[in-house]
Structures are given as C-alpha cells and as structure tokens.
Protein backbone atom coordinates (compact mmCIF):
# COMPACT_ATOMS: atom_id res chain seq x y z
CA UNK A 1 0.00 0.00 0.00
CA UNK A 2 1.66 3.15 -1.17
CA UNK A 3 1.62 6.20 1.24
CA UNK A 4 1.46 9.83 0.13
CA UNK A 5 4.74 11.71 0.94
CA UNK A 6 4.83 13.95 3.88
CA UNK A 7 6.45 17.05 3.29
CA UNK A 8 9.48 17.62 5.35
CA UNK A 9 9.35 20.47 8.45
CA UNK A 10 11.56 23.45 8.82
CA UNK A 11 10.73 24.66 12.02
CA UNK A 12 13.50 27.25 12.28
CA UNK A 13 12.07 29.23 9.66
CA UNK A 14 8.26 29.07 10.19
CA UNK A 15 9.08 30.05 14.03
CA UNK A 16 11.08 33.36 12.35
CA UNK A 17 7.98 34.44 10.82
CA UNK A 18 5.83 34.24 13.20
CA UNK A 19 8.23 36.08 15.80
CA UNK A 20 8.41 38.82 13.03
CA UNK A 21 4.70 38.83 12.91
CA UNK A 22 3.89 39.26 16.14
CA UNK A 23 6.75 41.70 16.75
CA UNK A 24 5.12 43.89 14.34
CA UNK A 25 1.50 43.26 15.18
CA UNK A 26 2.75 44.43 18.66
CA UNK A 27 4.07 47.50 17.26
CA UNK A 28 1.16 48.47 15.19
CA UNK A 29 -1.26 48.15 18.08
CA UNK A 30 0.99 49.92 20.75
CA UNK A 31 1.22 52.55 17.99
CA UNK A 32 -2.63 52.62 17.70
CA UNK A 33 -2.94 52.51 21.49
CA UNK A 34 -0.62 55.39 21.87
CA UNK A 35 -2.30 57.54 19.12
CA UNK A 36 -5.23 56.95 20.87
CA UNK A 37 -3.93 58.17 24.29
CA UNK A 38 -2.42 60.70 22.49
CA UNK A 39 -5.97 61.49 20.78
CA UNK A 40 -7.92 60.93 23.98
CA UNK A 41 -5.27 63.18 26.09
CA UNK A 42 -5.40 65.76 23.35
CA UNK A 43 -9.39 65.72 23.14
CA UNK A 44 -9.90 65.55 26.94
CA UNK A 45 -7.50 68.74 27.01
CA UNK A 46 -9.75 70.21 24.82
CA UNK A 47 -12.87 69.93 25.87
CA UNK A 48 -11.42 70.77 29.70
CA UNK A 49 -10.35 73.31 28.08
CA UNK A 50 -14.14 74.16 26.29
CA UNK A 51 -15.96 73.53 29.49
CA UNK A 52 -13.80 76.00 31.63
CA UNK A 53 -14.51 78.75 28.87
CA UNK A 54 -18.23 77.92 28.76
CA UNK A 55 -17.64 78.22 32.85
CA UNK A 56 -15.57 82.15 31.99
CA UNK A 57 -18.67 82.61 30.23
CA UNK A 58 -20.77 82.64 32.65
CA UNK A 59 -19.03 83.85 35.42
CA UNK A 60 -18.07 86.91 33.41
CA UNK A 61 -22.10 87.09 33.16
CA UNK A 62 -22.45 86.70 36.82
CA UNK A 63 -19.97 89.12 37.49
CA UNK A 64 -22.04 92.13 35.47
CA UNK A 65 -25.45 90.83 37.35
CA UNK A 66 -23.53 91.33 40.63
CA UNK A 67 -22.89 94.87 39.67
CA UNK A 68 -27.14 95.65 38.44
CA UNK A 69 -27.58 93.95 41.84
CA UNK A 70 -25.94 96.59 43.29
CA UNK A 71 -26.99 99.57 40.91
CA UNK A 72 -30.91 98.27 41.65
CA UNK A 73 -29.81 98.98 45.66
CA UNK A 74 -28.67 101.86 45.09
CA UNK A 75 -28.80 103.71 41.51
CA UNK A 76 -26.32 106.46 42.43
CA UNK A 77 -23.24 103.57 43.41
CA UNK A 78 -21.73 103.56 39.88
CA UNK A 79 -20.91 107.39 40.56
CA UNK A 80 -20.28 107.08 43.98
CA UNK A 81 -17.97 104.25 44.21
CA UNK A 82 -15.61 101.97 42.87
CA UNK A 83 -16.76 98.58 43.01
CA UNK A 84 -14.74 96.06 45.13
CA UNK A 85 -14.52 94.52 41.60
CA UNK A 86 -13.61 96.95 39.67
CA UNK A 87 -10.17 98.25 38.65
CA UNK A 88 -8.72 101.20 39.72
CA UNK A 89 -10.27 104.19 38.40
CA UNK A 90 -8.09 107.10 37.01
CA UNK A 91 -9.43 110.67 36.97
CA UNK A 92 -9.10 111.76 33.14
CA UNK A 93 -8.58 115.69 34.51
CA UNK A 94 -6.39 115.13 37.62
CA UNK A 95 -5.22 111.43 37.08
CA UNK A 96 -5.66 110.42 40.28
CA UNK A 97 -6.09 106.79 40.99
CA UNK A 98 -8.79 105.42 43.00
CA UNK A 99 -8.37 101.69 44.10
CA UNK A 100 -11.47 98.87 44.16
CA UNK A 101 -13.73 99.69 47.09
CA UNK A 102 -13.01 103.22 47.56
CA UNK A 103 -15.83 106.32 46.88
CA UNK A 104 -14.93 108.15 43.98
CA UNK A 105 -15.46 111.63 45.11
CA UNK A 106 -14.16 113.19 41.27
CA UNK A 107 -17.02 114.40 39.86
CA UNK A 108 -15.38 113.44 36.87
CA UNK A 109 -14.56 111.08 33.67
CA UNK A 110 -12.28 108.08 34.30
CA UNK A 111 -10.79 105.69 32.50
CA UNK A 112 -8.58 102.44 33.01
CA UNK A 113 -4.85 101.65 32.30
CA UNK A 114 -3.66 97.95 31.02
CA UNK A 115 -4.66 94.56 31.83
CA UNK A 116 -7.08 94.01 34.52
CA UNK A 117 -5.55 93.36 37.91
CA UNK A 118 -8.32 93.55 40.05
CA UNK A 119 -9.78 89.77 40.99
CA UNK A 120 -13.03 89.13 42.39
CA UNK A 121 -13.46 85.46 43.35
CA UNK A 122 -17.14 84.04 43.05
CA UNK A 123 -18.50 82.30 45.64
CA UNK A 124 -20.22 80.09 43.64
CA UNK A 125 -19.82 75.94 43.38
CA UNK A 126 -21.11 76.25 39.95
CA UNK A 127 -18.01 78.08 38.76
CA UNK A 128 -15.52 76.45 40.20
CA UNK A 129 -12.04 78.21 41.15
CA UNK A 130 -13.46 81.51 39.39
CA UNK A 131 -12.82 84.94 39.45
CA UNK A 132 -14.00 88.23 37.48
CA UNK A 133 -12.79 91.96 36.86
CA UNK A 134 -14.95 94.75 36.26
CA UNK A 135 -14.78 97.92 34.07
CA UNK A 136 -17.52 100.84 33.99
CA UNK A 137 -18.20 103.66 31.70
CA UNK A 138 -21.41 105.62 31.39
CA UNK A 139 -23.00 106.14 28.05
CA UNK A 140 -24.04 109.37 26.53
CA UNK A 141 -21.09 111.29 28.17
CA UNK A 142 -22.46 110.48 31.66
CA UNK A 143 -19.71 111.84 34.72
CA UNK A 144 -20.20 110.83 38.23
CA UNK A 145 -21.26 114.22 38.94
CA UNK A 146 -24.52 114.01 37.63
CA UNK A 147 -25.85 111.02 40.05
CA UNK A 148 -27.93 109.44 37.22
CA UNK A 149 -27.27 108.22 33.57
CA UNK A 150 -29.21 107.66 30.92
CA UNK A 151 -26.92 103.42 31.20
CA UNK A 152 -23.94 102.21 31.65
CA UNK A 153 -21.75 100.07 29.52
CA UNK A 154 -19.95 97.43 31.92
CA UNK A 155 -17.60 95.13 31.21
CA UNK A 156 -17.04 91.96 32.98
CA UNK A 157 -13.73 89.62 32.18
CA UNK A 158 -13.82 86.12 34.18
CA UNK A 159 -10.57 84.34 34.50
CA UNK A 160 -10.87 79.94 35.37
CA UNK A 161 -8.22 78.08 36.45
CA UNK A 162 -8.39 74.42 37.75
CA UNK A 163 -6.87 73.09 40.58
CA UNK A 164 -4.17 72.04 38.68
CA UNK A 165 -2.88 74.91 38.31
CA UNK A 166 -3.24 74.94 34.51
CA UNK A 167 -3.28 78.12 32.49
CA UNK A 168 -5.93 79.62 33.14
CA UNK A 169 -8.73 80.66 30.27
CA UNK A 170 -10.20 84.42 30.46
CA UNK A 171 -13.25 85.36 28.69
CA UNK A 172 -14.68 89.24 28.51
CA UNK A 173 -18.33 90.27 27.90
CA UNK A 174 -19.57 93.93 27.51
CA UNK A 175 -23.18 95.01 28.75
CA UNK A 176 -25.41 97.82 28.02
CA UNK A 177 -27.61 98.38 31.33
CA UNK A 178 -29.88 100.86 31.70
CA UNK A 179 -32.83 101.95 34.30
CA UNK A 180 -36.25 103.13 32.64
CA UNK A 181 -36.84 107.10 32.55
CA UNK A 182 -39.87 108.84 33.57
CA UNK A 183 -39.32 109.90 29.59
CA UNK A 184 -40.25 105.79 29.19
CA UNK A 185 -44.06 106.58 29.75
CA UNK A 186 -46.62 109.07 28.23
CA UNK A 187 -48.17 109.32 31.27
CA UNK A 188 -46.90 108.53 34.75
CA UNK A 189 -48.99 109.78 37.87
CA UNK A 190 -49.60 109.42 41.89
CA UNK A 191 -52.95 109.62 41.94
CA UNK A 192 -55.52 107.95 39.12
CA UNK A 193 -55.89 108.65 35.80
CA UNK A 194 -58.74 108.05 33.79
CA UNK A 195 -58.95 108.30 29.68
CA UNK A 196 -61.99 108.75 27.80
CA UNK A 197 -63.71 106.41 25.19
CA UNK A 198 -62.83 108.82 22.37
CA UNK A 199 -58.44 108.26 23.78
CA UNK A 200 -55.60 106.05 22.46
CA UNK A 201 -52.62 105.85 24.21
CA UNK A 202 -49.52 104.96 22.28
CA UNK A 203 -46.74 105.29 25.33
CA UNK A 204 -47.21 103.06 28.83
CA UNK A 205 -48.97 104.78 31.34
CA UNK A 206 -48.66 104.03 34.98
CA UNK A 207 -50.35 105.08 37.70
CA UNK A 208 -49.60 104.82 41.71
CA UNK A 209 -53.51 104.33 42.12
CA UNK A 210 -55.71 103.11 39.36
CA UNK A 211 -56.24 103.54 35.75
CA UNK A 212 -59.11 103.89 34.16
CA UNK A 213 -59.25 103.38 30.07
CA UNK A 214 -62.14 102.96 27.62
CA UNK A 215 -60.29 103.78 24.76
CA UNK A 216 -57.76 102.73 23.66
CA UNK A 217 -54.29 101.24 24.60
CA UNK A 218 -51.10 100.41 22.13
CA UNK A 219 -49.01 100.14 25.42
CA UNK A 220 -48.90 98.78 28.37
CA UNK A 221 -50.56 99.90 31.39
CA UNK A 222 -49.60 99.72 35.07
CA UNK A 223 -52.01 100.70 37.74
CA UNK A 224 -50.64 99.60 41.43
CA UNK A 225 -54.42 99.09 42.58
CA UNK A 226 -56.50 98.26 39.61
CA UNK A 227 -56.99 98.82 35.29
CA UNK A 228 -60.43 99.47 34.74
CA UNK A 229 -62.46 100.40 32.32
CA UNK A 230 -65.69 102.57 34.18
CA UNK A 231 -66.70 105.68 32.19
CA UNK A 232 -66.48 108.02 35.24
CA UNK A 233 -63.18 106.49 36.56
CA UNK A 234 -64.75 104.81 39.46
CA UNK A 235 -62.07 101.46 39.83
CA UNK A 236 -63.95 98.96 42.22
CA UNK A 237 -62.79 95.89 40.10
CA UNK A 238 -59.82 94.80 37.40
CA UNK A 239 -61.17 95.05 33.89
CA UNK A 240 -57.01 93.92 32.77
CA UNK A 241 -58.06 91.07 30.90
CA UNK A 242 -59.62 93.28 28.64
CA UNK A 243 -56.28 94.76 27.58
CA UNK A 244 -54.72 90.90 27.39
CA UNK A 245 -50.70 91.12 28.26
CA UNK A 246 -50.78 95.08 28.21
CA UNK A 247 -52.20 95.62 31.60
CA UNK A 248 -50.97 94.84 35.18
CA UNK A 249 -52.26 95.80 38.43
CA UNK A 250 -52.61 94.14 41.61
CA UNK A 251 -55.07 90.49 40.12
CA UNK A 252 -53.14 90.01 37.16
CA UNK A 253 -50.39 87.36 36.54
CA UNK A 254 -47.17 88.95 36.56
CA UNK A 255 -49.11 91.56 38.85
CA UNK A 256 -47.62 95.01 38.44
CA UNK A 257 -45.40 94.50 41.81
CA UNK A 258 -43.65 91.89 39.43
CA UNK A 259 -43.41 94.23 36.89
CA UNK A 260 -42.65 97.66 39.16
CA UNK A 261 -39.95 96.37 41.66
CA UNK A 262 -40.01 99.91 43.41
CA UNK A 263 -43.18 101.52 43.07
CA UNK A 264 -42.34 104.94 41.77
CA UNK A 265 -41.79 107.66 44.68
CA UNK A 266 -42.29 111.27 43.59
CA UNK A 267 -40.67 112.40 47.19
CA UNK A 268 -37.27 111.15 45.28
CA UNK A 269 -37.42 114.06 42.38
CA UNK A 270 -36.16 116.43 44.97
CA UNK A 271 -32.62 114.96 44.93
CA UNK A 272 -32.70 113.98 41.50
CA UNK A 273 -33.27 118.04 41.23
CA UNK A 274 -30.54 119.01 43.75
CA UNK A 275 -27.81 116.86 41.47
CA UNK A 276 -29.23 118.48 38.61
CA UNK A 277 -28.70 121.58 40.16
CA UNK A 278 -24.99 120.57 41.12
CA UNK A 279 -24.47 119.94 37.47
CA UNK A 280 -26.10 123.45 36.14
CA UNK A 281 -23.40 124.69 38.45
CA UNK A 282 -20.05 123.18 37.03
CA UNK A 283 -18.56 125.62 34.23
CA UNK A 284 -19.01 124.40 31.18
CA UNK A 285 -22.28 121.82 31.78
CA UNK A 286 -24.80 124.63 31.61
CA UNK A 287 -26.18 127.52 33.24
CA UNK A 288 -27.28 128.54 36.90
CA UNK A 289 -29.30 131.33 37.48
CA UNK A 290 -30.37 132.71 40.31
CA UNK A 291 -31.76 136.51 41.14
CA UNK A 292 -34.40 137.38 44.00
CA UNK A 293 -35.89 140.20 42.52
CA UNK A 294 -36.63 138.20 39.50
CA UNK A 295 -40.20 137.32 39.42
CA UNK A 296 -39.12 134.93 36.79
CA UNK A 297 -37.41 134.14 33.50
CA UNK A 298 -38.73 134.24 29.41
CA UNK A 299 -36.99 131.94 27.53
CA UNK A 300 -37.01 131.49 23.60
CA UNK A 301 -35.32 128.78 21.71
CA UNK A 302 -34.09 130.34 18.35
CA UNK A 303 -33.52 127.24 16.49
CA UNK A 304 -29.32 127.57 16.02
CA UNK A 305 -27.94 126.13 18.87
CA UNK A 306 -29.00 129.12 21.55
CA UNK A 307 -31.53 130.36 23.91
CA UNK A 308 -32.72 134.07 24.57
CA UNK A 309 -33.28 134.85 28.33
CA UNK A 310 -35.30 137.87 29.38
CA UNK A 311 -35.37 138.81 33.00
CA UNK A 312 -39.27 139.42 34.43
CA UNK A 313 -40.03 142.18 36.63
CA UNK A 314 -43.01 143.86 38.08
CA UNK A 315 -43.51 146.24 40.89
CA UNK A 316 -47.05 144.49 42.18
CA UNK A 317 -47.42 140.87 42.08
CA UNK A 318 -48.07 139.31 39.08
CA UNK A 319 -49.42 135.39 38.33
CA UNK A 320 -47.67 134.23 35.91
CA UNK A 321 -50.59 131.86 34.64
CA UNK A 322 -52.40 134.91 33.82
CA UNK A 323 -50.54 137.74 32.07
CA UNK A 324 -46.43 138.48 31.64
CA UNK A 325 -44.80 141.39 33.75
CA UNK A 326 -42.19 143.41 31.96
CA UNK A 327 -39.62 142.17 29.94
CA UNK A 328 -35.70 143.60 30.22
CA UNK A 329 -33.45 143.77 27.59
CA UNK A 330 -32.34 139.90 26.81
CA UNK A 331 -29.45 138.25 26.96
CA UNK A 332 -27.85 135.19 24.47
CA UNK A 333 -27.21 132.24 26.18
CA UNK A 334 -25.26 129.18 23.60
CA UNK A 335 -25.81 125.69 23.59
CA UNK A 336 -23.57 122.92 23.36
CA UNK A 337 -24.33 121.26 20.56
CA UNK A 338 -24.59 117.67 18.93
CA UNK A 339 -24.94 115.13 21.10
CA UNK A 340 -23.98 117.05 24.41
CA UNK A 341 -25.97 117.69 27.34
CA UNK A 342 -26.96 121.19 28.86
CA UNK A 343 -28.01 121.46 31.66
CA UNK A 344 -30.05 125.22 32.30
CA UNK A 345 -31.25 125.67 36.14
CA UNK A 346 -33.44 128.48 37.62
CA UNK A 347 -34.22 129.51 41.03
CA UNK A 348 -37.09 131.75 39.78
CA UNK A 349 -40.00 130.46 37.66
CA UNK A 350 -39.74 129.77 34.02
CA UNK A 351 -41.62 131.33 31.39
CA UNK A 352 -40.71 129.69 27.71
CA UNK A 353 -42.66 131.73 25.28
CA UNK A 354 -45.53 133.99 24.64
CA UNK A 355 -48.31 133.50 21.97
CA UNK A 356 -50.12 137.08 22.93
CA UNK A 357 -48.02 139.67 21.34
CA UNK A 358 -45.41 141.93 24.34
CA UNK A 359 -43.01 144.70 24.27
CA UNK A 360 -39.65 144.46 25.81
CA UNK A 361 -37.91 147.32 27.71
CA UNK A 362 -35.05 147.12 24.75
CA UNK A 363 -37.91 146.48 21.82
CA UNK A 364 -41.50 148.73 21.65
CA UNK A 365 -43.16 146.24 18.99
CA UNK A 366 -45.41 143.80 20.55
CA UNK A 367 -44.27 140.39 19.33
CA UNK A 368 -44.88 136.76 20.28
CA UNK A 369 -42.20 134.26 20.80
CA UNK A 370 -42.42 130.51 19.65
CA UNK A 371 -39.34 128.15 20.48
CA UNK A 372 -37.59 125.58 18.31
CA UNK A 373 -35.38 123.50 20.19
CA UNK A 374 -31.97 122.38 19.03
CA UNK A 375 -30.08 120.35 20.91
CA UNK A 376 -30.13 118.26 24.17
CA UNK A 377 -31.13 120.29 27.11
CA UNK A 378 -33.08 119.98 30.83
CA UNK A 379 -34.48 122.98 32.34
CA UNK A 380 -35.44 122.91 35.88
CA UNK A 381 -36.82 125.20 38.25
CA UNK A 382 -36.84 125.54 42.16
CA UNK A 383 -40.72 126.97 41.46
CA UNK A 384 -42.99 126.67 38.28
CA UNK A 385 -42.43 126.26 34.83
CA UNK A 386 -45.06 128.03 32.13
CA UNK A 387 -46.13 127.37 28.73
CA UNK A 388 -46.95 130.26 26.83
CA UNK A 389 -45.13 129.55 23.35
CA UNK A 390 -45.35 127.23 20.73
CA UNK A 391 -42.55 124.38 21.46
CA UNK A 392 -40.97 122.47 18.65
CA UNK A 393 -37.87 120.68 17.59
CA UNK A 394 -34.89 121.58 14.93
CA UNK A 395 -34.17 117.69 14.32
CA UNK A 396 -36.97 115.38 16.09
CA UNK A 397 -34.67 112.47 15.63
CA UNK A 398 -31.88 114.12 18.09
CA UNK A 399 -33.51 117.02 19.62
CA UNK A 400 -35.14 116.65 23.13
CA UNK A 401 -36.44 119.13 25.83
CA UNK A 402 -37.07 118.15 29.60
CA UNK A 403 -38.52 120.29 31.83
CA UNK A 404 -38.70 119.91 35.74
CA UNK A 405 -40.71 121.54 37.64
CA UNK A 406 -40.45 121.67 41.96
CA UNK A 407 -44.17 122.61 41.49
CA UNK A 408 -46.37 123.01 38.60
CA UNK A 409 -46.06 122.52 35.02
CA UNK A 410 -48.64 125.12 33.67
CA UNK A 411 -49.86 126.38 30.20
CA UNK A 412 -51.24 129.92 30.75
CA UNK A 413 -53.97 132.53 29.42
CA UNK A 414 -51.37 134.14 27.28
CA UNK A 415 -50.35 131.01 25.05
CA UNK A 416 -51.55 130.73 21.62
CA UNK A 417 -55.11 129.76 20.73
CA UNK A 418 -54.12 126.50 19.34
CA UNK A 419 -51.11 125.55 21.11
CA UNK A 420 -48.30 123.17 19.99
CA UNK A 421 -45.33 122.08 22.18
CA UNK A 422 -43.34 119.15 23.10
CA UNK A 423 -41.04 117.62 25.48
CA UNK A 424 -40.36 115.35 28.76
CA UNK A 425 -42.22 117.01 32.02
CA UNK A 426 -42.41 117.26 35.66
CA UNK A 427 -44.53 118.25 38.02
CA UNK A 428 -42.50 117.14 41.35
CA UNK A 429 -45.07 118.11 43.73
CA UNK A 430 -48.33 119.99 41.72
CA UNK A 431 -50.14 119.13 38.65
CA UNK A 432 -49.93 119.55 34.94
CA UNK A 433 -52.94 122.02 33.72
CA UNK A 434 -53.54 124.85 32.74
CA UNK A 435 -54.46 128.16 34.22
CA UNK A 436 -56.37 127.83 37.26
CA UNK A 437 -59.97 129.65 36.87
CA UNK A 438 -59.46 129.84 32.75
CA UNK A 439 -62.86 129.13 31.03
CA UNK A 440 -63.60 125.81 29.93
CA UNK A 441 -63.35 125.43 25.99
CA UNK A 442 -61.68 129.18 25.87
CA UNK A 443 -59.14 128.16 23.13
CA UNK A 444 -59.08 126.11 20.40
CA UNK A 445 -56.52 122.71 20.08
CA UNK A 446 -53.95 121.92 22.64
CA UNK A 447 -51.20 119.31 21.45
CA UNK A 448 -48.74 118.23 22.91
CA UNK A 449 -46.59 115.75 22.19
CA UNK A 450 -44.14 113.85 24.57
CA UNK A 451 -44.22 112.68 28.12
CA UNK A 452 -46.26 113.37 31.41
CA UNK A 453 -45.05 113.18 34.73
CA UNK A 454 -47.40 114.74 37.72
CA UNK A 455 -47.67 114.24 41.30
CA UNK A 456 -51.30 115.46 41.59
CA UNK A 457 -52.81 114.30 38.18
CA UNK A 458 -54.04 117.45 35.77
CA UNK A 459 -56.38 118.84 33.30
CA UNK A 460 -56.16 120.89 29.90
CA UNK A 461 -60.11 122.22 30.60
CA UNK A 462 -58.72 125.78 28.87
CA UNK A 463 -58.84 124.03 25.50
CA UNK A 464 -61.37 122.52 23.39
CA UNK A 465 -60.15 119.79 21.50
CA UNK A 466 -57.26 118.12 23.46
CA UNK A 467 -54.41 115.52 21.54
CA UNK A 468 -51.48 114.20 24.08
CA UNK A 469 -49.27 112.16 21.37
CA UNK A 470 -46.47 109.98 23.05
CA UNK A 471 -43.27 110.30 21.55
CA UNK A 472 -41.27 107.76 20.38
CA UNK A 473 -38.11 109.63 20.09
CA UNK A 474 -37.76 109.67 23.82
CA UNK A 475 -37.16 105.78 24.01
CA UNK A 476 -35.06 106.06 20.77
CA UNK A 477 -32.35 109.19 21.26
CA UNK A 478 -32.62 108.92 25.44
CA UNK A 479 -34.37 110.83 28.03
CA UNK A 480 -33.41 114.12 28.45
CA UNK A 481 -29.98 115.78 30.01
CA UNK A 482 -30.64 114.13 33.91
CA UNK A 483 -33.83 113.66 33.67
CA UNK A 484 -35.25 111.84 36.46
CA UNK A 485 -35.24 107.55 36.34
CA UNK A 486 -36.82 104.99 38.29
CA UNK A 487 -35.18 102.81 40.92
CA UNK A 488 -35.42 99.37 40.93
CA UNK A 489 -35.48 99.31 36.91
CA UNK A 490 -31.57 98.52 35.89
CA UNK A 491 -31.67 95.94 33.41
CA UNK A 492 -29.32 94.42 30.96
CA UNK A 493 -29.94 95.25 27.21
CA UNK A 494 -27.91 93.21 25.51
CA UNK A 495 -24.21 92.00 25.62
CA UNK A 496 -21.31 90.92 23.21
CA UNK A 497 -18.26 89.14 24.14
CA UNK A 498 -14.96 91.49 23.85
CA UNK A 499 -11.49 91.13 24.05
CA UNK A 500 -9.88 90.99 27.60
CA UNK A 501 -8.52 94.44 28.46
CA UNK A 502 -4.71 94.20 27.49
C-alpha cells in the first residue's frame, strides 16, 4: 500500500515568521494605542479646556449681574464708588487713581490703564475656582457728577483656572444696562388717571392708584391698585383682561409688583433736582441762574444752537398763569451742541414763550415768541415752569427738551389759541394744567406731544379739542440731560463678548 509523501518540516524558519509577525503586530497596536492616548489626552484637554470657557462665560455674566444687583440697591453707586470689583479708576482731569472699594469723590470722567488686575473670586460651586474683573463707563457722556445716567456700559472679564494649576482661560463680555426714565411713559402719575372712550394711548402709562381706560391702549398699562375700564373712573374691580398682556395691576399674573420692583416715589425728584442743580453749576455743563428780585425768566429757543433769556419784573405781584410782567433787555445764552448735554437751572419760575403779542424794555413792537429746540437740554426750576409759546424741535430724531418743575407745570392765558409744544415734564409736587380759573373750551386745540409726569394728576379744561401724542423719540435718542429715572429698573440690554482688556 503506497503512502502519500509527507512534506518535510523546517521549524527554524516558520518560528522566524511568526516572531516577526507578532513583533510587528505588537508595534502596530501599541502605535494605535498610543495615538489613541495621544488622541484621547489631546481631546480631553480640549474639551477641559471648552468647558472651563463655557464656565468664563458665565461667570463673566455673573460678574455684570452682581454689579445691576448693586446699581438696583442703590442707583447712584456707579458714581459714587468703585466697586470692590472693579479696577482702579483714574481721573481723566487730575489722574488720580482710585483703588477697588473706595468712593470716587471726582465728579469726573475716568478711564482704566492695562490689563485688569483687580480679581473678584465668586463664591459660587457652579463656577468652580473663578474669578472676574470689572470695568464701567457711562454712556451718553455720563460723569459721576450728575448722580444718574441715561446706562452704563460694563464690562465683565472672568478668569478659570483648575486646581491644577493649569493656564488659566479668560473670557470678557460687555453690557449695556440701563434703568427706565420717567421719559419711558406718556403718562406717569400718583394719583388715578382716567382716559376717555374717544383716547388712544400709544406710550405706557402708569399710575400709583388706578387707571381707568375705555379707549384705547397700544401700550402697556400699570395701575398699582387696579386697570379698569368705568366711564367716570370709578375702579372697584380689574377690567385687565380686557387689555390681554398690556395691563398689570394688583389680580393680574405677573401683577404690576412683578413688573414695578419699586413703586415709583415722587418724594425722590427732589434729589434727582438738587444733582441736577450741582451739574447746572459746574462751568461748562450749563447755566445757573439765580436773582431774588426776579419774578421769573422768558426763555425762547431760536432754532441755532442758543436760547434768549429775558429777566421778568413787576412792581405788584403778578401770576404768571395769567398775564407776563415786563420784559428787560435779553441776553444770548449758547448751547452745546450735537450730542452734548446742557443742563439750564433756575431759582425763579420759568416762562418759555408767549403766543399774545409783548413789548420788551429794549424792543417797543409787541411780538410773540415761539421756540424751536436744538439740541439736548433739561431745564429745571426751584418753582414753576409756564407754557406760553409754541414748542418744537430743529431735528426730532436728536432734539429733546425736559422740563422739571419743583411745582407746577402750567400752560397759561397768554399762550396761543391753538397751542403746539413738546417735550419730557415734571410736576415734582403739583399738577400739569392749565391756568387755574381759565374758562372751559376758551381756546381752540392743545397738542402736545411727549411725556407726562405729575404728582397730583391734571387737566387741559382751557382748551377745546385736546391731543397728548407719546413720543417715540424719547425711548429712541434717550431721556433728556438728567432727567429723572426709576429705581429698581436697571436691566441688561444686551451683551457681546470682547477682548480681555490688554
């Protein structure tokens, strides 16, 4: 029986290969298992890395809600203080440096020098081994002087390091934050409003009582009692459904203590006055005038950039809401123009115009004097400020007039038949009306365009046919110079990440 041949064995050579084999099958997997470390090191770095910036983030956020924490305290602490997180300050007139945590007494501009150094650690789990760094600048021009601001732009730079030790990652956001304005609403009052059926109401009204509107509302309403809608003003009930998510009182869901954190106090608009006052003071922010045997002040706003100002005298008394006492020869006072702020104060009441034709000791012809506002100016007064001229504006996009009365905002006997004015107002402690006694339905059209701010409510009787038109302009070029905002209201706007300050 034959056998088939066996081949013959070479075991050195087959036990060669497979050394060689395995020696580089080990290779090529300790290279892949390497790579991968080295891949799974690198991406762990990474996203460590990712995660402690999403962590800057939002510390850097936390750090500018820290500082509206304490601007909604106390709305005056950005001018009165540096924060504890803030770098130092230095004066841009003296150069003075003022460290974190220190009251900047300046009265004036600052600025910043280099990288941030000040370090604010946040006592927060969620954040780690975090820290932020603060930097604040008021918009508009704003100085610490002036006690108020129409916002502020903050920036807030977070630095996260892990406990490690690594390098750390630093991430910078800038805010816009801003309070609301009394210039915010068309109508804001202490005591109730009502509006007729025949009404529409474009701006927000609020009211530290009740509302009471059956006509119509194209902004919101907030009444601290109730929004109602009975024809004689008589709130006993909430009619705010009726206006669906524009109305808020004390029923609805948010109710307007939700909505209002401070409930506006008119007792405040005395201080806001004083630092207004402080302001008119400083050489080259406006004008201060003050004379006792004044018994007031005519003022006409040509149009270019300047006001006329005519001293009033009289040997007998002489109301103001009636008739005009003599006018002196007048003097020129100019504007700073663009987008800077004046700031014009009087001690004496304010007259601004005169639609019944009047002499002047320096001028025999009778004339009447409309104004046209140009530029950005406040006038208060320490007593009453009158209507008696048409008011416009140069440039409605950029022009704006406030006027702040300690008493009564008043348009008189002597103002045009159909009268025509605009601008921000305040009656601190009276009411905006016009003359006391005047005839009802004596003059023609009264309208007025702007905002209404009155401690004891109003009436425009003296006229006719009555328009009050809100105007936009007021939430779109700012408030007024220092006109008067509301605590409680700092907000953030919006917010872009920056670079670090280097």
């Amino acid at each position: 029986m034959s056998r088939l041949a066996t081949p013959s064995r070479r075991p050195g050579r087959q036990a060669g290969q497979s050394l060689v084999s395995a020696i580089l099958i080990t290779s090529v997997v300790a290279m892949l298992v390497t790579a991968s470390l080295m891949w799974s090191k690198a991406s762990s770095g990474q996203a460590a890395r990712s995660a402690r910036a999403d962590i800057a983030t939002q510390a850097a956020e936390a750090g500018i809600q820290q500082y509206v924490s304490r601007i909604i305290e106390s709305r005056r602490y950005w001018g009165l203080y540096v924060d504890p997180a803030e770098d130092p300050r230095i004066s841009t007139s003296s150069g003075a440096q003022v460290n974190p945590g220190q009251p900047w007494a300046n009265g004036d501009k600052w600025t910043y020098s280099g990288p941030s150094t000040t370090w604010k650690s946040l006592q927060d789990a969620r954040f780690g081994n975090a820290s932020y760094s603060l930097r604040v600048y008021p918009l508009n021009g704003g100085t610490a002087l002036r006690g108020n601001t129409s916002g502020l732009r903050v920036q807030s730079t977070a630095r996260v390091q892990t406990s490690a030790n690594a390098e750390p990652v630093y991430t910078s956001v800038v805010a816009a934050i801003s309070p609301l304005s009394l210039a915010d609403f068309q109508m804001v009052s202490d005591v109730s409003i009502t509006y007729g059926t025949t009404a529409t109401t474009n701006g927000q009204v609020y009211s530290n009582q009740n509302i009471s509107h059956t006509g119509t509302a194209r902004a919101s309403l907030y009444a601290r009692q109730w929004v109602c809608r009975d024809p004689d003003g008589n709130c006993n009930r909430s009619d705010a459904t009726y206006f669906g998510a524009l109305a808020y009182d004390r029923t609805t869901t948010p109710s307007f203590a939700q909505r209002i954190k401070s409930p506006i106090d008119f007792s405040q608009f005395a201080y806001d006055r004083s630092q207004f006052k402080q302001a008119a003071q400083t050489a080259g922010l406006g004008l201060y005038v003050n004379d006792p045997s004044a018994r007031g002040w005519m003022l006409q706003f040509t149009g270019t950039n300047s006001v006329t100002i005519w001293k009033l005298t009289s040997r007998s008394y002489v109301n103001l809401e009636d008739a005009l006492p003599t006018l002196e020869c007048p003097t020129s006072y100019t504007l700073r123009g663009g987008s800077l702020e004046n700031y014009l104060y009087f001690e004496q009441p304010v007259v601004i115009g005169n639609g019944t034709s009047v002499p002047t000791n320096c001028d025999a012809t009778p004339r009447t004097r409309s104004s046209v506002v140009d530029g950005r100016v406040t006038i208060a007064s320490s007593a009453s400020i009158y209507i008696g001229g048409n008011i416009t504006y140069q440039d409605p996009g950029s022009d704006v007039l406030g006027l702040m009365a300690a008493n009564d905002v008043v348009m008189t006997r002597y103002a045009p038949n159909n009268l025509t004015w605009v601008g921000a107002t305040l009656a601190e402690t009276g009411q905006w009306r016009t003359a006391a006694g005047a005839p009802n339905n004596s003059k023609g059209t009264l309208t007025f365009t702007g905002s209404t701010a009155t401690k004891g409510g109003g009436y425009a009787s003296m006229f006719s046919t009555r328009n009050y038109q809100w105007d936009e302009n007021l939430t779109i070029t700012g408030a007024p110079p220092m006109f008067p905002e509301i605590d409680g209201t700092w907000d953030v706007l919006d917010w872009r990440k920056a670079n670090p300050p280097s």
